[in-house]
Protein backbone atom coordinates (compact mmCIF):
# COMPACT_ATOMS: atom_id res chain seq x y z
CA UNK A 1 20.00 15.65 -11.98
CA UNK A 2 16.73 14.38 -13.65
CA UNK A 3 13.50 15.33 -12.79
CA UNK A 4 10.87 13.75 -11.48
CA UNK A 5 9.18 13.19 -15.47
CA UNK A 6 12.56 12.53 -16.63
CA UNK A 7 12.68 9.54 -14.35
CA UNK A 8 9.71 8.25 -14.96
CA UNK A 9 9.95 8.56 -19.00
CA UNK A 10 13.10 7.13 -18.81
CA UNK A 11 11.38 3.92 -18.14
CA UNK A 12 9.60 3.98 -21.60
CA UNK A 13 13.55 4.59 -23.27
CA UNK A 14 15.05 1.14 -23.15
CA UNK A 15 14.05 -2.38 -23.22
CA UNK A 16 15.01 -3.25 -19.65
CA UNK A 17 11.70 -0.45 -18.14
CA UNK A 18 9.95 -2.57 -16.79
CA UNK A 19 12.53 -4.40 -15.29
CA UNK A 20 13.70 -1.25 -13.22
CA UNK A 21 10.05 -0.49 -12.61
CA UNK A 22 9.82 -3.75 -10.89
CA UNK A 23 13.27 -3.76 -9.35
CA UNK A 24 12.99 -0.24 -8.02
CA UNK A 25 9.38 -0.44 -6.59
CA UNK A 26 8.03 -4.23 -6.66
CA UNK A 27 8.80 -5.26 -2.79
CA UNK A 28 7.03 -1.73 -1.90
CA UNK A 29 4.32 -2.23 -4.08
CA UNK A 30 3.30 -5.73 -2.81
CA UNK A 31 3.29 -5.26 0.59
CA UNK A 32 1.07 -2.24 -0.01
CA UNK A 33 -1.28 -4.05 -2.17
CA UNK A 34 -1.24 -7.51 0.15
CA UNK A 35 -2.11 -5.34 3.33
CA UNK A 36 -4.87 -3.20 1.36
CA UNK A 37 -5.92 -6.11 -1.24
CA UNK A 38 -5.49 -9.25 2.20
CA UNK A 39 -4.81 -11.34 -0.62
CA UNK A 40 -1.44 -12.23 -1.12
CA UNK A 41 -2.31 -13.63 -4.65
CA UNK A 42 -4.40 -10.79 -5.39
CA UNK A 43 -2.02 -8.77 -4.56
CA UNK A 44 1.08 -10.18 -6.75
CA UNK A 45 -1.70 -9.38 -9.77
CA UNK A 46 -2.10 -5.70 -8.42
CA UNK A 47 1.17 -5.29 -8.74
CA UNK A 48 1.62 -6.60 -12.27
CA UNK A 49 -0.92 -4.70 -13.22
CA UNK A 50 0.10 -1.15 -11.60
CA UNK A 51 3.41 -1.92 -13.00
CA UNK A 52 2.69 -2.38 -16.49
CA UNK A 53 -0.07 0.10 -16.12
CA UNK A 54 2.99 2.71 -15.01
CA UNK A 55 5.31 1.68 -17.79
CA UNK A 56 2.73 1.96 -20.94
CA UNK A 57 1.79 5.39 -19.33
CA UNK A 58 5.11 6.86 -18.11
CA UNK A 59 5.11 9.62 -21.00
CA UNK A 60 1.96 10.89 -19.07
CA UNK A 61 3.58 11.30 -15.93
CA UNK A 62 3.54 15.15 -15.41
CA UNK A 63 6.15 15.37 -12.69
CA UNK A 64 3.88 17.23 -10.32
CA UNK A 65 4.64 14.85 -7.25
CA UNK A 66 7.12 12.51 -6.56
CA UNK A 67 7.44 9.19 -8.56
CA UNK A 68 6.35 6.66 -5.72
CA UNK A 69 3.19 9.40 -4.91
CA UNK A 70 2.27 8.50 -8.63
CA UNK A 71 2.72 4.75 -8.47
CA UNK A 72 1.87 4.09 -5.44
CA UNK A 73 -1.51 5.91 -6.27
CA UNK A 74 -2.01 3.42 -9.80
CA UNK A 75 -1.85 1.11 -7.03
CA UNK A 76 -4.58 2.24 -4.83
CA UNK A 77 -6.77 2.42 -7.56
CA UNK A 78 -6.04 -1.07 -9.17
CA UNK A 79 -6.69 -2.34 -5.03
CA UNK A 80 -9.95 -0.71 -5.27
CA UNK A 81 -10.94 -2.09 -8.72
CA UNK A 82 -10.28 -5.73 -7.15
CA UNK A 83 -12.37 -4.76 -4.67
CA UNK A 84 -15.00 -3.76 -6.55
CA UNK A 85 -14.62 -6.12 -9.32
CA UNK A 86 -17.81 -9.12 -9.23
CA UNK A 87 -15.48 -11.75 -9.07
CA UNK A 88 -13.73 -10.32 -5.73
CA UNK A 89 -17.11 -10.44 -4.44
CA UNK A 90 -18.69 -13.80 -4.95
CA UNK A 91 -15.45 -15.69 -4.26
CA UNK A 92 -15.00 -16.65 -1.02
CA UNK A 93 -11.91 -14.77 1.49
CA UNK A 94 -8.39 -16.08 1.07
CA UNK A 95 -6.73 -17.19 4.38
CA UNK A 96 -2.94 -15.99 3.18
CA UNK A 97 -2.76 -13.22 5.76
CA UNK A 98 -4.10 -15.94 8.17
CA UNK A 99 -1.36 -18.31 7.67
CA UNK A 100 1.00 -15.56 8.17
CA UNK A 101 0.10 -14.66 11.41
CA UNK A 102 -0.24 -18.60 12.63
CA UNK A 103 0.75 -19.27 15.96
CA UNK A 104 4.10 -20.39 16.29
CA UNK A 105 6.65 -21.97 18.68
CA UNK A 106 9.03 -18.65 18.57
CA UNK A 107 8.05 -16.52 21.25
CA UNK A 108 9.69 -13.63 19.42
CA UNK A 109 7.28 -13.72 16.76
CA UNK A 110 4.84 -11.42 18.15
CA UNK A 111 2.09 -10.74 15.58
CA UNK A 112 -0.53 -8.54 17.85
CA UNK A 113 -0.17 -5.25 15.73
CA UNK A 114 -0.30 -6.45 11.68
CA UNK A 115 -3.34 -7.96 13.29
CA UNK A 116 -4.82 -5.14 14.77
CA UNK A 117 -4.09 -2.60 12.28
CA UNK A 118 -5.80 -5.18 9.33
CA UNK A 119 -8.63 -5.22 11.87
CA UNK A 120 -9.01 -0.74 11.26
CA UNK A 121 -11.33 0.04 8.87
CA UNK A 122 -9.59 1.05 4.94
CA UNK A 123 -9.30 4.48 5.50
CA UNK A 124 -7.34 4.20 8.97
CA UNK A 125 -5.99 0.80 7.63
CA UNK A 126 -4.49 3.37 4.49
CA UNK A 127 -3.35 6.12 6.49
CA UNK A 128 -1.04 3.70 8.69
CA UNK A 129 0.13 1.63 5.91
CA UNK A 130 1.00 4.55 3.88
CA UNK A 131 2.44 6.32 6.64
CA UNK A 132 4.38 3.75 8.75
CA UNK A 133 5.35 0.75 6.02
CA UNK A 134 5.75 3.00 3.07
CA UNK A 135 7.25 6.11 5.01
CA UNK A 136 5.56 8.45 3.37
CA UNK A 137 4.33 12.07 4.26
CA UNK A 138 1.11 13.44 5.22
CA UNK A 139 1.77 15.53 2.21
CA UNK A 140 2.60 12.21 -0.25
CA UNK A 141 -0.54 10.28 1.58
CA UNK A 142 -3.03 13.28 0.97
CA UNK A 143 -1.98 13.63 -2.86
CA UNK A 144 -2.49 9.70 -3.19
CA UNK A 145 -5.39 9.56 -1.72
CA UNK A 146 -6.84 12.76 -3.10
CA UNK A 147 -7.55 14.29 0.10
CA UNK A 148 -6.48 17.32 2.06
CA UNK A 149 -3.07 16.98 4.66
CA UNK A 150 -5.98 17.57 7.98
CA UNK A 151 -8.03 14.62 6.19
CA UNK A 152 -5.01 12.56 6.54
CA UNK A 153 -3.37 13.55 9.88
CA UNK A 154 -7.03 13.65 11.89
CA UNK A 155 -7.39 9.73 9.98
CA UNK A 156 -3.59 8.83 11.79
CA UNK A 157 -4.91 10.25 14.68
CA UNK A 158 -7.82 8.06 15.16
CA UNK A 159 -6.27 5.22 13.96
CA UNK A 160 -3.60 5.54 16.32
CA UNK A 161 -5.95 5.78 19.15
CA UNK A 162 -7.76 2.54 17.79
CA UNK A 163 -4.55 0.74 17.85
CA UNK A 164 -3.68 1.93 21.34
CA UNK A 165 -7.15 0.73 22.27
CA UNK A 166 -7.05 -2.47 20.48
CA UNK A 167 -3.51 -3.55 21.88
CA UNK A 168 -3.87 -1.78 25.50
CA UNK A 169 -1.97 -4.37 28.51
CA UNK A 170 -0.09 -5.49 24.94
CA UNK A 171 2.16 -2.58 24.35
CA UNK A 172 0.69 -0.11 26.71
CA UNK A 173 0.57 -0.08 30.61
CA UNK A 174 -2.61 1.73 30.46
């Protein structure tokens, strides 16, 4: 069985690496980045860019974590060089996530919690993300984020309580 630095070198061994890199973690990789970036074009760039960023650099993968803890944290940091970037700032918002949640005629499109949980502030926004659409671990979340496991749980705590606030007589009888 290869390890963790096997895998991830293993993408720098053939022609076809980046290929698996975006086969095996693309889809995962742009819904992260369009619910952290709320930029569906942005994001698709985020992703190129973490990719290729993971491919030239997969000899320097030390194997400590997981490979998605490794990725997905290139990922967070490309977001939060978007965000940060002078361009992000003067242009004005896209409306992609907007259109997404449009009203429609279905009545079982229901879009009351994407809504509320891109309404949390980033680091509640992160924790649930990272938690419930990536399924990853306190553990996983706290070495991507570079903060410590109580940082993380007390953070999908509150946000929890936010969203149980924010969609009370929606989901809960309270």
């Amino acid at each position: 069985m290869a390890t963790n630095q096997e895998q991830a070198s293993s993408y720098l061994q053939d022609e076809d690496g980046f290929a698996r890199l975006l086969n095996d973690w693309g889809d995962r990789l742009l819904r992260l980045c369009t619910l952290y970036l709320k930029d569906v074009h942005l994001a698709e760039d985020a992703v190129q860019e973490t990719l290729l960023k993971a491919w030239r650099n997969a000899d320097k993968f030390r194997g400590d974590g997981s490979e998605i803890t490794w990725i997905t944290r290139i990922a967070i940091n490309v977001c939060k060089s978007y965000l940060r970037s002078p361009w992000k700032r003067r242009r004005a918002p896209a409306e992609e996530l907007e259109r997404l949640f449009a009203p429609t005629d279905d009545p079982q499109v229901d879009d009351a919690l994407p809504r509320a949980i891109l309404a949390l502030s980033r680091p509640y926004r992160e924790v649930i993300i990272l938690y419930y659409y990536q399924e990853l671990k306190a553990r996983e979340i706290a070495d991507i984020l570079q903060v410590d496991v109580s940082t993380v749980t007390a953070r999908l705590s509150r946000a929890r309580k936010q969203l149980r606030e924010a969609l009370k007589g929606w989901y809960y009888d309270e």
